[in-house]
PDB file of N, CA and C in Angstrom:
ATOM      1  N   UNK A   1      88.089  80.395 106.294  1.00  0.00           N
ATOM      2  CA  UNK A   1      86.917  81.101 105.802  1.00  0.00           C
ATOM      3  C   UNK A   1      87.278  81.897 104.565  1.00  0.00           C
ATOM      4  N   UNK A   2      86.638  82.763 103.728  1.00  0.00           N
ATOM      5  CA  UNK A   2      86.471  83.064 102.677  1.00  0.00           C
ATOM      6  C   UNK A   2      87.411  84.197 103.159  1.00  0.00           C
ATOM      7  N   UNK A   3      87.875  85.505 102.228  1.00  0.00           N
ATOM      8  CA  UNK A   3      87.939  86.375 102.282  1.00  0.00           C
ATOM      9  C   UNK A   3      88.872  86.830 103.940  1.00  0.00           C
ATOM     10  N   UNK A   4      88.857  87.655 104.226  1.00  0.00           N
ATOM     11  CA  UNK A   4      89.392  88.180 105.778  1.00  0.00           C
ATOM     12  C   UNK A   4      88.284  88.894 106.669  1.00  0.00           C
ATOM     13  N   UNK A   5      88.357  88.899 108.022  1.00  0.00           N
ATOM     14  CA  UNK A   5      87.424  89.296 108.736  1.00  0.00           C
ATOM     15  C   UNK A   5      87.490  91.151 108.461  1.00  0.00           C
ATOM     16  N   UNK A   6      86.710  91.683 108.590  1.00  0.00           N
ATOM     17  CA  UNK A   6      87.327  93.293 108.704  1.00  0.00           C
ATOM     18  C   UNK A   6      87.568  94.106 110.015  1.00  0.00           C
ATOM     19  N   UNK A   7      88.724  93.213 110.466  1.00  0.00           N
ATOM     20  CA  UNK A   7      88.646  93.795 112.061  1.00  0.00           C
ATOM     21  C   UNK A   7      90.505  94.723 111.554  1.00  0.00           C
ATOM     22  N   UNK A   8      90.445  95.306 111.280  1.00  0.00           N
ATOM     23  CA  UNK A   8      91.370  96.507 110.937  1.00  0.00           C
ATOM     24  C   UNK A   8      91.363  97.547 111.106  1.00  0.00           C
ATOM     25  N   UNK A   9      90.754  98.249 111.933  1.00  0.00           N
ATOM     26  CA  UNK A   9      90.290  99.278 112.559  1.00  0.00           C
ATOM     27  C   UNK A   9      89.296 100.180 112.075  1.00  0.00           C
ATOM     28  N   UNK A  10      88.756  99.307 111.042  1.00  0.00           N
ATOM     29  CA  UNK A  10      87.595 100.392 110.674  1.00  0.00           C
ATOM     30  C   UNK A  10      86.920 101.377 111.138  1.00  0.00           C
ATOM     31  N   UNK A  11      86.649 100.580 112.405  1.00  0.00           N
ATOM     32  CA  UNK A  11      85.345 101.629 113.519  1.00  0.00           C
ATOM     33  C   UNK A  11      86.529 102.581 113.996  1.00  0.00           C
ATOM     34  N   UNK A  12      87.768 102.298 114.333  1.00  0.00           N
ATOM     35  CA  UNK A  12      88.176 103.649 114.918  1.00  0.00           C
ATOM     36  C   UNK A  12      88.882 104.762 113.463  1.00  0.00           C
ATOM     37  N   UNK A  13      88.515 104.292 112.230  1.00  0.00           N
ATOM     38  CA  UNK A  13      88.833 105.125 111.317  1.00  0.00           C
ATOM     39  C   UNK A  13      87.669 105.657 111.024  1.00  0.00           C
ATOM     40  N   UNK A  14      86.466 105.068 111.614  1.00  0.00           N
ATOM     41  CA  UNK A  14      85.288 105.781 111.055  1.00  0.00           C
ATOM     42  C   UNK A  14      84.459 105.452 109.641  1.00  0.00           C
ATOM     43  N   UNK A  15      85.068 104.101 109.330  1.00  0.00           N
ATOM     44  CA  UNK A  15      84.690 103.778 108.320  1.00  0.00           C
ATOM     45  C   UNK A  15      84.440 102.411 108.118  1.00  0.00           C
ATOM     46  N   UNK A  16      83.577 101.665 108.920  1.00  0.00           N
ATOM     47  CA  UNK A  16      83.078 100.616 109.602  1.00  0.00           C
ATOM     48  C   UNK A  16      82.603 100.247 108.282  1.00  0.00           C
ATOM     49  N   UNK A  17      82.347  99.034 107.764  1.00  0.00           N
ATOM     50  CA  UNK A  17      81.822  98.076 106.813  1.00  0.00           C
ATOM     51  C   UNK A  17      81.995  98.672 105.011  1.00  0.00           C
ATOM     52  N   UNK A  18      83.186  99.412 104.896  1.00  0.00           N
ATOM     53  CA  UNK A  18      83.070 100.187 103.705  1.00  0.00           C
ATOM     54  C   UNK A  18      84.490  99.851 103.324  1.00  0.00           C
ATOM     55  N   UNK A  19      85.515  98.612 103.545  1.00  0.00           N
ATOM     56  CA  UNK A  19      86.768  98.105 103.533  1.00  0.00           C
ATOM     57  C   UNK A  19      86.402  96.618 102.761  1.00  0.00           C
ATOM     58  N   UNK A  20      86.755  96.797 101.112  1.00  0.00           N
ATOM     59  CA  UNK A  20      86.236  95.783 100.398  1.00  0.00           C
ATOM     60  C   UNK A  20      87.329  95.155 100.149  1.00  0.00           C
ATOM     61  N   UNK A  21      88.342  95.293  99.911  1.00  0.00           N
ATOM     62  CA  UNK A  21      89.772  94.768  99.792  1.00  0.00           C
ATOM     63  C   UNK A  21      90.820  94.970 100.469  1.00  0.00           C
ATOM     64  N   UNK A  22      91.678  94.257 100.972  1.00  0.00           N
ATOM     65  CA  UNK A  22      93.411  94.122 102.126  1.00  0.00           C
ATOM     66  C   UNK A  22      94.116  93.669 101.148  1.00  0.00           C
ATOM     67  N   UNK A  23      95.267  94.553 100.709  1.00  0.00           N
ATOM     68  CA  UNK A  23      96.967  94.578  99.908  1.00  0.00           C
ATOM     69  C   UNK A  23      97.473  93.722 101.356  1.00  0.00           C
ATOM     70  N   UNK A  24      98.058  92.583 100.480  1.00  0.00           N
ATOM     71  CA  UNK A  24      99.159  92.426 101.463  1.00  0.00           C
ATOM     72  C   UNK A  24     100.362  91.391 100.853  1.00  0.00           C
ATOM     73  N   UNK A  25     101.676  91.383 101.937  1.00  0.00           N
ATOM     74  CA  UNK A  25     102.610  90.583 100.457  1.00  0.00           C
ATOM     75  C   UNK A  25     102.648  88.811 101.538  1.00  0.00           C
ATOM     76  N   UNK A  26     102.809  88.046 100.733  1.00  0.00           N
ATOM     77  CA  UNK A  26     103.300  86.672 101.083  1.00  0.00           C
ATOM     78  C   UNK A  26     104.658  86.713 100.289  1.00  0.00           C
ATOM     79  N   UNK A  27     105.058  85.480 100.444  1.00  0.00           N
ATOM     80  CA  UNK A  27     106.671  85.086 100.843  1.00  0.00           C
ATOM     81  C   UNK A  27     107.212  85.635  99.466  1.00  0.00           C
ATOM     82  N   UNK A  28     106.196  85.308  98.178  1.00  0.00           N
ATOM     83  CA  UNK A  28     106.790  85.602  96.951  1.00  0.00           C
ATOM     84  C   UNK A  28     106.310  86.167  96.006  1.00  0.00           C
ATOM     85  N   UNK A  29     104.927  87.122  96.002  1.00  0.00           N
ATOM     86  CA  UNK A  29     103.783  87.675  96.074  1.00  0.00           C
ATOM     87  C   UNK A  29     103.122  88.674  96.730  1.00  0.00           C
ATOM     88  N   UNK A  30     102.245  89.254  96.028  1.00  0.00           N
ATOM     89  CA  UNK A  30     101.496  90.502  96.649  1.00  0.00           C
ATOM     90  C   UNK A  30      99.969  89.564  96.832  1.00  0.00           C
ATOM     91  N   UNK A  31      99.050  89.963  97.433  1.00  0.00           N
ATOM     92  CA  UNK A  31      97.627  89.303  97.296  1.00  0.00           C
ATOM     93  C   UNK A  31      96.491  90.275  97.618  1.00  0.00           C
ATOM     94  N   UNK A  32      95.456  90.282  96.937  1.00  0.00           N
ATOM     95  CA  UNK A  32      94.316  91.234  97.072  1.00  0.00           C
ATOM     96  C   UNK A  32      93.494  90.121  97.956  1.00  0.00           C
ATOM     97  N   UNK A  33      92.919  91.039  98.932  1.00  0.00           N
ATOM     98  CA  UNK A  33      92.025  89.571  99.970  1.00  0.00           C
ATOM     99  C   UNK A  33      90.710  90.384  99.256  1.00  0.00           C
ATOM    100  N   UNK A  34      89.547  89.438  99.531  1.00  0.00           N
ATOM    101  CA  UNK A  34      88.342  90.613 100.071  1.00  0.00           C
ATOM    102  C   UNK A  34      87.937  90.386 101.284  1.00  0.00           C
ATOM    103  N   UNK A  35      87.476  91.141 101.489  1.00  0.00           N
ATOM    104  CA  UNK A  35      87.029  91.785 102.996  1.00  0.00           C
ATOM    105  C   UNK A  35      85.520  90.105 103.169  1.00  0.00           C
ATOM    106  N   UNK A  36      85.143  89.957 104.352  1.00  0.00           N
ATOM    107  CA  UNK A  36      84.341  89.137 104.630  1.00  0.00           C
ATOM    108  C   UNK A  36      83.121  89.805 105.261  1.00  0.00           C
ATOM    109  N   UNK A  37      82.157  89.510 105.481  1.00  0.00           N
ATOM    110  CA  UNK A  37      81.540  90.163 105.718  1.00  0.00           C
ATOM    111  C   UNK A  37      80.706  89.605 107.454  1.00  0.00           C
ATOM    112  N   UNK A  38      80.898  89.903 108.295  1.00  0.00           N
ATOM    113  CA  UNK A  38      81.240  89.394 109.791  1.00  0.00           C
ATOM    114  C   UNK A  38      80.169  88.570 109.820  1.00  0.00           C
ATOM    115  N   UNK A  39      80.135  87.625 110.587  1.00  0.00           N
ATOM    116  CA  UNK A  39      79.384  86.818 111.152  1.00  0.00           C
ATOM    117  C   UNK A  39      78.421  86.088 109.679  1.00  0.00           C
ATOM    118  N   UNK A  40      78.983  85.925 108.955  1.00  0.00           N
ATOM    119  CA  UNK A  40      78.349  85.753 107.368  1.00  0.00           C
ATOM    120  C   UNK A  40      79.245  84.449 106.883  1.00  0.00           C
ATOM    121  N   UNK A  41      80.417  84.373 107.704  1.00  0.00           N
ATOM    122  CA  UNK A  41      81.147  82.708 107.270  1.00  0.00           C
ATOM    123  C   UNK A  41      81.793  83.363 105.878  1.00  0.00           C
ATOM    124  N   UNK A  42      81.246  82.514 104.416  1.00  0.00           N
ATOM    125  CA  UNK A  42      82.134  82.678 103.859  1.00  0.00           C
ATOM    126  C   UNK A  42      81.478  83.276 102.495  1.00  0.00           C
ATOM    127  N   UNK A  43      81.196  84.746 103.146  1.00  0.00           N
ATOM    128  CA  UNK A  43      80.445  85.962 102.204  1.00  0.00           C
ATOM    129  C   UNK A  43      81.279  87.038 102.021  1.00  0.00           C
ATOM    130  N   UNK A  44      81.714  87.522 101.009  1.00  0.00           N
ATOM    131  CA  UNK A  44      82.642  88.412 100.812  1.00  0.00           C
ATOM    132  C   UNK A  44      81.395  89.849 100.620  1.00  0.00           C
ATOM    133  N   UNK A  45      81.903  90.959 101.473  1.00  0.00           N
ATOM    134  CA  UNK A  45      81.578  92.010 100.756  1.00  0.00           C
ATOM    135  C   UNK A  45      81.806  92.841  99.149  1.00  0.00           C
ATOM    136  N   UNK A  46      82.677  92.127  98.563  1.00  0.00           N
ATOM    137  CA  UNK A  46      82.766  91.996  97.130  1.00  0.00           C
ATOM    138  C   UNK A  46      83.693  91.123  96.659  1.00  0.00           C
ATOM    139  N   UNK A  47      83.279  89.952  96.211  1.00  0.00           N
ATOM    140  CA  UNK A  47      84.384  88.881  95.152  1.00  0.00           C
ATOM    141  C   UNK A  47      85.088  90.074  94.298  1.00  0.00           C
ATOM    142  N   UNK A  48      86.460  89.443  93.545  1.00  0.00           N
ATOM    143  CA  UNK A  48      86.775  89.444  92.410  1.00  0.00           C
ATOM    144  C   UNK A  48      86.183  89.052  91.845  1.00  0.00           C
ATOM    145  N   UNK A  49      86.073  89.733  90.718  1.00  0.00           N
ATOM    146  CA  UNK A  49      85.389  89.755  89.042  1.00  0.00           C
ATOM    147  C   UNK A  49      85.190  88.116  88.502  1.00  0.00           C
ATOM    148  N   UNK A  50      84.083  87.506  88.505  1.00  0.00           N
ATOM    149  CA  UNK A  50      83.634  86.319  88.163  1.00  0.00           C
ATOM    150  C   UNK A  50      84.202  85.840  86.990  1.00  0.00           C
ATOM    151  N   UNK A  51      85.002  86.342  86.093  1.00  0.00           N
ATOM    152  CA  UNK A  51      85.467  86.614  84.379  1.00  0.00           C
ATOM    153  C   UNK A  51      87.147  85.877  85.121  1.00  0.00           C
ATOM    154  N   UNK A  52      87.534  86.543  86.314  1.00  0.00           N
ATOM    155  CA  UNK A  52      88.630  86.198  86.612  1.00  0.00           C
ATOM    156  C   UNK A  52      89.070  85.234  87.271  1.00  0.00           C
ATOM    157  N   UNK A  53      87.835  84.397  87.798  1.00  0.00           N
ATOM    158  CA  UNK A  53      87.486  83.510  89.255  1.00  0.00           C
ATOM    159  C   UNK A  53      88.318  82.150  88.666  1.00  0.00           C
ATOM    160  N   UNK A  54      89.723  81.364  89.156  1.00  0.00           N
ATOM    161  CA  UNK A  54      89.866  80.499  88.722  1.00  0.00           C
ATOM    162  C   UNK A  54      90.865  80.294  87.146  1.00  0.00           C
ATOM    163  N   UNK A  55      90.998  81.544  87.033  1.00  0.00           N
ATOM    164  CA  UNK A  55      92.298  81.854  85.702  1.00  0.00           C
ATOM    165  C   UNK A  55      93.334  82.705  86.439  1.00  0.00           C
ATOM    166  N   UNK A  56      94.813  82.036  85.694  1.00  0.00           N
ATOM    167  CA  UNK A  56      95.967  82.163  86.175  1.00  0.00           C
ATOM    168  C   UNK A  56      97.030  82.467  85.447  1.00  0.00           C
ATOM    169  N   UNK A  57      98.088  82.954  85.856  1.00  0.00           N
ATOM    170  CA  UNK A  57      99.235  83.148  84.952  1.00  0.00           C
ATOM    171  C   UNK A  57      99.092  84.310  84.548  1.00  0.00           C
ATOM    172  N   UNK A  58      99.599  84.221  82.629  1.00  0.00           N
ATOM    173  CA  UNK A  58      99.867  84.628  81.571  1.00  0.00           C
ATOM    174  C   UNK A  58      97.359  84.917  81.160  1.00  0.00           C
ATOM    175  N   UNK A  59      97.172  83.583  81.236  1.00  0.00           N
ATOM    176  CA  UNK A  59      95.921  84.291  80.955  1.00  0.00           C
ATOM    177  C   UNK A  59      95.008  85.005  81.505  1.00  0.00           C
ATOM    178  N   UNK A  60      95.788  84.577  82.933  1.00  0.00           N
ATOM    179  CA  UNK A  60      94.835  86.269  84.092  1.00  0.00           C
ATOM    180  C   UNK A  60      95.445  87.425  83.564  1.00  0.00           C
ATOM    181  N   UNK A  61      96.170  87.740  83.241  1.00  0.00           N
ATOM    182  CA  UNK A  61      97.119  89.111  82.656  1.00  0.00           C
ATOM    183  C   UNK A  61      96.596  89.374  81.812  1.00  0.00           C
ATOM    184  N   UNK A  62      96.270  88.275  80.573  1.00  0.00           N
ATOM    185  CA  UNK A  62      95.423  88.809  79.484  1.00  0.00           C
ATOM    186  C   UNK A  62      93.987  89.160  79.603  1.00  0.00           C
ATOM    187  N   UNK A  63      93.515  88.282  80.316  1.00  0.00           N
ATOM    188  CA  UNK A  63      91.736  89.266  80.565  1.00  0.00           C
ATOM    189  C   UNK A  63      91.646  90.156  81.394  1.00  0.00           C
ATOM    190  N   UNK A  64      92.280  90.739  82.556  1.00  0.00           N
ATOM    191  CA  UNK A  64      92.280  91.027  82.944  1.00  0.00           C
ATOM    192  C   UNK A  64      92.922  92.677  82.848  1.00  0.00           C
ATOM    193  N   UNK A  65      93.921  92.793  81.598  1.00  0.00           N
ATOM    194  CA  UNK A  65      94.923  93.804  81.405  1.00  0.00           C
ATOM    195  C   UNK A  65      95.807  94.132  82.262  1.00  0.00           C
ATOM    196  N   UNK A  66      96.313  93.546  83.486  1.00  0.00           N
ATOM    197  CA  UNK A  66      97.398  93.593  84.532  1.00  0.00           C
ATOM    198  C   UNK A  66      98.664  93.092  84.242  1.00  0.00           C
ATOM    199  N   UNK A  67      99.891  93.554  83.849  1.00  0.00           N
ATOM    200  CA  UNK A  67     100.469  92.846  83.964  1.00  0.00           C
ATOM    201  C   UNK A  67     100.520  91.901  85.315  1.00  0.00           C
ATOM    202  N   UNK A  68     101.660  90.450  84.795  1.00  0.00           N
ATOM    203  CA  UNK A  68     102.614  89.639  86.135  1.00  0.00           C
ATOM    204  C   UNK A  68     101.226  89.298  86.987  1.00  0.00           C
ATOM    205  N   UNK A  69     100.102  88.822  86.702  1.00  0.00           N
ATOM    206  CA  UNK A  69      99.155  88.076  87.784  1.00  0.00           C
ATOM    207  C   UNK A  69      99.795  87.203  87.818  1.00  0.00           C
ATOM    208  N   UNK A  70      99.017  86.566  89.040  1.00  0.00           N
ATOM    209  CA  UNK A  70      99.490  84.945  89.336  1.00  0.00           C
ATOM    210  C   UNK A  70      98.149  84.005  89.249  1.00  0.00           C
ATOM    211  N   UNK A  71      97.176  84.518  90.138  1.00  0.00           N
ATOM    212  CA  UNK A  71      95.971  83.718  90.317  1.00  0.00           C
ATOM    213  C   UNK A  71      95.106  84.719  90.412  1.00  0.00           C
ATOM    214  N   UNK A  72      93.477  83.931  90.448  1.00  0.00           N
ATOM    215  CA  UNK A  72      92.548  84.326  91.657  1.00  0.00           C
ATOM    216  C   UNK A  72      92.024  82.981  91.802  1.00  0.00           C
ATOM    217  N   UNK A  73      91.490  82.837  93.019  1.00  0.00           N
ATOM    218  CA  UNK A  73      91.155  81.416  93.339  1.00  0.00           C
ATOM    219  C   UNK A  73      89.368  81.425  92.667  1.00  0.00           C
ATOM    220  N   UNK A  74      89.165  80.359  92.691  1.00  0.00           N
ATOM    221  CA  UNK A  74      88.359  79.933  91.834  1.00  0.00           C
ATOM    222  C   UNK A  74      86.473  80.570  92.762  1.00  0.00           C
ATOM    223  N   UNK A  75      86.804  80.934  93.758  1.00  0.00           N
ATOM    224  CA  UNK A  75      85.460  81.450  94.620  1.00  0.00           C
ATOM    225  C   UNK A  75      85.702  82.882  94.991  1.00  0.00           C
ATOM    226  N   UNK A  76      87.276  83.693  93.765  1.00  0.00           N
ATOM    227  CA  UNK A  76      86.970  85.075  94.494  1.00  0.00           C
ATOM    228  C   UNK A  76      87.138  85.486  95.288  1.00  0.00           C
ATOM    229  N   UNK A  77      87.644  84.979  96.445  1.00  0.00           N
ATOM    230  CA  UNK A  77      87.957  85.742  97.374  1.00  0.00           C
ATOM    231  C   UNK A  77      89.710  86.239  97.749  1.00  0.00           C
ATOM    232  N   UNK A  78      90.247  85.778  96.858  1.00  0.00           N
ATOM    233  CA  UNK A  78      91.555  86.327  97.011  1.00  0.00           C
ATOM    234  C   UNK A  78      92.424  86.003  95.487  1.00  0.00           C
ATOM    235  N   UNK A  79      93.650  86.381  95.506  1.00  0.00           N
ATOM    236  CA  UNK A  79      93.899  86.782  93.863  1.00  0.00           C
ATOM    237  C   UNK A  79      95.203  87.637  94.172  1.00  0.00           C
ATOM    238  N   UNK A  80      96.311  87.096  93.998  1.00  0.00           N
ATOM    239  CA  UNK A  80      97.973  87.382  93.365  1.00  0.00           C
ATOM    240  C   UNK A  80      98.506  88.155  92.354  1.00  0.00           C
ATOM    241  N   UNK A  81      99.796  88.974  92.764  1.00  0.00           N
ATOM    242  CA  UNK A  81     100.140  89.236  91.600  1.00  0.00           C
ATOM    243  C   UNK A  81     101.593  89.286  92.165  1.00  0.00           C
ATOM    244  N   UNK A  82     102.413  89.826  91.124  1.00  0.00           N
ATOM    245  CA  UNK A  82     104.224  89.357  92.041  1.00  0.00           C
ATOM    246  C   UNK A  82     104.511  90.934  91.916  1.00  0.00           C
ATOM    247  N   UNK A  83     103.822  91.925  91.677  1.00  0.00           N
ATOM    248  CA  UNK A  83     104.061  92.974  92.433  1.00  0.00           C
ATOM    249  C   UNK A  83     103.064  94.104  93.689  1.00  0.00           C
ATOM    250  N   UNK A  84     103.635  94.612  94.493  1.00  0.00           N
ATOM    251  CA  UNK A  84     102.371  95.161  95.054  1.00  0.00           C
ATOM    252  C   UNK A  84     101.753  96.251  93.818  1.00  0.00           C
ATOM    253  N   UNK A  85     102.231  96.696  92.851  1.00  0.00           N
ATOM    254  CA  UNK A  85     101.249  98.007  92.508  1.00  0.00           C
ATOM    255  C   UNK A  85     100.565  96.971  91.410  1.00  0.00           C
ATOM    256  N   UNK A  86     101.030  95.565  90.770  1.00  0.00           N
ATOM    257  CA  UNK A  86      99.494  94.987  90.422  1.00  0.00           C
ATOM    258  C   UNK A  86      98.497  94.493  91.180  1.00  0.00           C
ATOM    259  N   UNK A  87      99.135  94.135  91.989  1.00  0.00           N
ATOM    260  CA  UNK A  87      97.849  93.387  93.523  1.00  0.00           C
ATOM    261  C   UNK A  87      96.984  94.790  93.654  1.00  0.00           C
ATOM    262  N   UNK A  88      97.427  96.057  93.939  1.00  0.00           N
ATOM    263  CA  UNK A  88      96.714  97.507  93.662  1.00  0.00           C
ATOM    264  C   UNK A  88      95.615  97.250  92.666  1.00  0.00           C
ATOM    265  N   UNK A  89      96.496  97.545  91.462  1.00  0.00           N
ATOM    266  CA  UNK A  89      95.922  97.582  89.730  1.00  0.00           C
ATOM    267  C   UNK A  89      94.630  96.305  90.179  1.00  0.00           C
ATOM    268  N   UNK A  90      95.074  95.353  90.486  1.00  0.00           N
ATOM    269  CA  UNK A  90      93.915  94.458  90.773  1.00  0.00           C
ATOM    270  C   UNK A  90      92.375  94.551  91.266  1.00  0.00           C
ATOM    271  N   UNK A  91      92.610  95.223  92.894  1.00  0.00           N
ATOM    272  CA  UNK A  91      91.662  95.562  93.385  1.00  0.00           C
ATOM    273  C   UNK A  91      90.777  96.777  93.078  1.00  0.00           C
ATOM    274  N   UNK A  92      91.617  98.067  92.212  1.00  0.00           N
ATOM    275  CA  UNK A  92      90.894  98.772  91.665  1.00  0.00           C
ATOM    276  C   UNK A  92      90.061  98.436  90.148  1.00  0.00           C
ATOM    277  N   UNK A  93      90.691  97.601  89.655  1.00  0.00           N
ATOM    278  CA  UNK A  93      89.961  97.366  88.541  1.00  0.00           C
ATOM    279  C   UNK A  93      89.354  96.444  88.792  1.00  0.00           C
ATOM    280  N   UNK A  94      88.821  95.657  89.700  1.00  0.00           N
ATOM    281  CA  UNK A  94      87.743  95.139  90.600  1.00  0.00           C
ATOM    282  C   UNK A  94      86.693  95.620  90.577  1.00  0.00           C
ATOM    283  N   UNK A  95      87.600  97.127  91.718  1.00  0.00           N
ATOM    284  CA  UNK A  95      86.133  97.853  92.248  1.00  0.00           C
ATOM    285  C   UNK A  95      85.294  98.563  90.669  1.00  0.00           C
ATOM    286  N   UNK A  96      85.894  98.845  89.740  1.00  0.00           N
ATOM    287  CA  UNK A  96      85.096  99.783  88.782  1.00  0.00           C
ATOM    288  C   UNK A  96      84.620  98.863  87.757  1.00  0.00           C
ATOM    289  N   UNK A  97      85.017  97.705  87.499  1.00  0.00           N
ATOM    290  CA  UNK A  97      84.629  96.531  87.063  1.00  0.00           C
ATOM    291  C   UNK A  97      83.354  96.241  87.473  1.00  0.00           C
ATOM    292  N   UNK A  98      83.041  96.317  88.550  1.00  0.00           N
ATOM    293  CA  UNK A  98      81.625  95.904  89.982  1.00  0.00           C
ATOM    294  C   UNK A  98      80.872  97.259  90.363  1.00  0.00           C
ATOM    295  N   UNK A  99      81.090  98.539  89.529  1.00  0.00           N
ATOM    296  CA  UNK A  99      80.857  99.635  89.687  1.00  0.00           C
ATOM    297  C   UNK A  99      80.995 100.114  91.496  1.00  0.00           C
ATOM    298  N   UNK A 100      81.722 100.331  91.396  1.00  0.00           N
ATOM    299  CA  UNK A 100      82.180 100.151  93.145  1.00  0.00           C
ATOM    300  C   UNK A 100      83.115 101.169  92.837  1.00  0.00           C
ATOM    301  N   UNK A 101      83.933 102.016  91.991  1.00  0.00           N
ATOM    302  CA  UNK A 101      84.735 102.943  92.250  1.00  0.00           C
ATOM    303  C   UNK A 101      84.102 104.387  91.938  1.00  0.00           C
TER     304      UNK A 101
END
């Protein structure tokens, strides 16, 4: 499915459906998920930036201003970088990108 479910403890943090992005690292990589939005299949409570959907490398770095991206997949819902504080840099300049910060 798209994105990740948001079963991370929201409800016992008190902050139930308001978890738009999960940092997390794979084997050689950091990755920004987005959050899914339950019982919705494959609806993200916020894609990555449509500008970024499907550009990689050297030219996700350049539109994007991050250094060291790797990807975002081409539907947004998840998106690389080879350190965790750009996979960070990522999802915040997401959210204010999408006026979300």
């Amino acid at each position: 499915s798209s994105g990740i479910n948001a079963e991370y403890g929201e409800e016992e943090a008190g902050c139930e459906g308001s978890v738009l992005y999960v940092i997390s690292q794979s084997s050689d990589s950091h990755r920004v998920m987005a959050v899914g939005v339950r019982g919705e299949g494959f609806t993200n409570r916020l894609s990555l930036p449509e500008k970024w959907m499907g550009v990689r490398d050297d030219a996700l770095s350049e539109i994007s201003g991050i250094p060291q991206c790797v990807f975002v997949h081409a539907n947004g819902f998840i998106g690389g970088n080879k350190t965790e504080e750009g996979a960070l840099a990522m999802a915040v300049k997401s959210l204010d990108m999408q006026g979300q910060a």
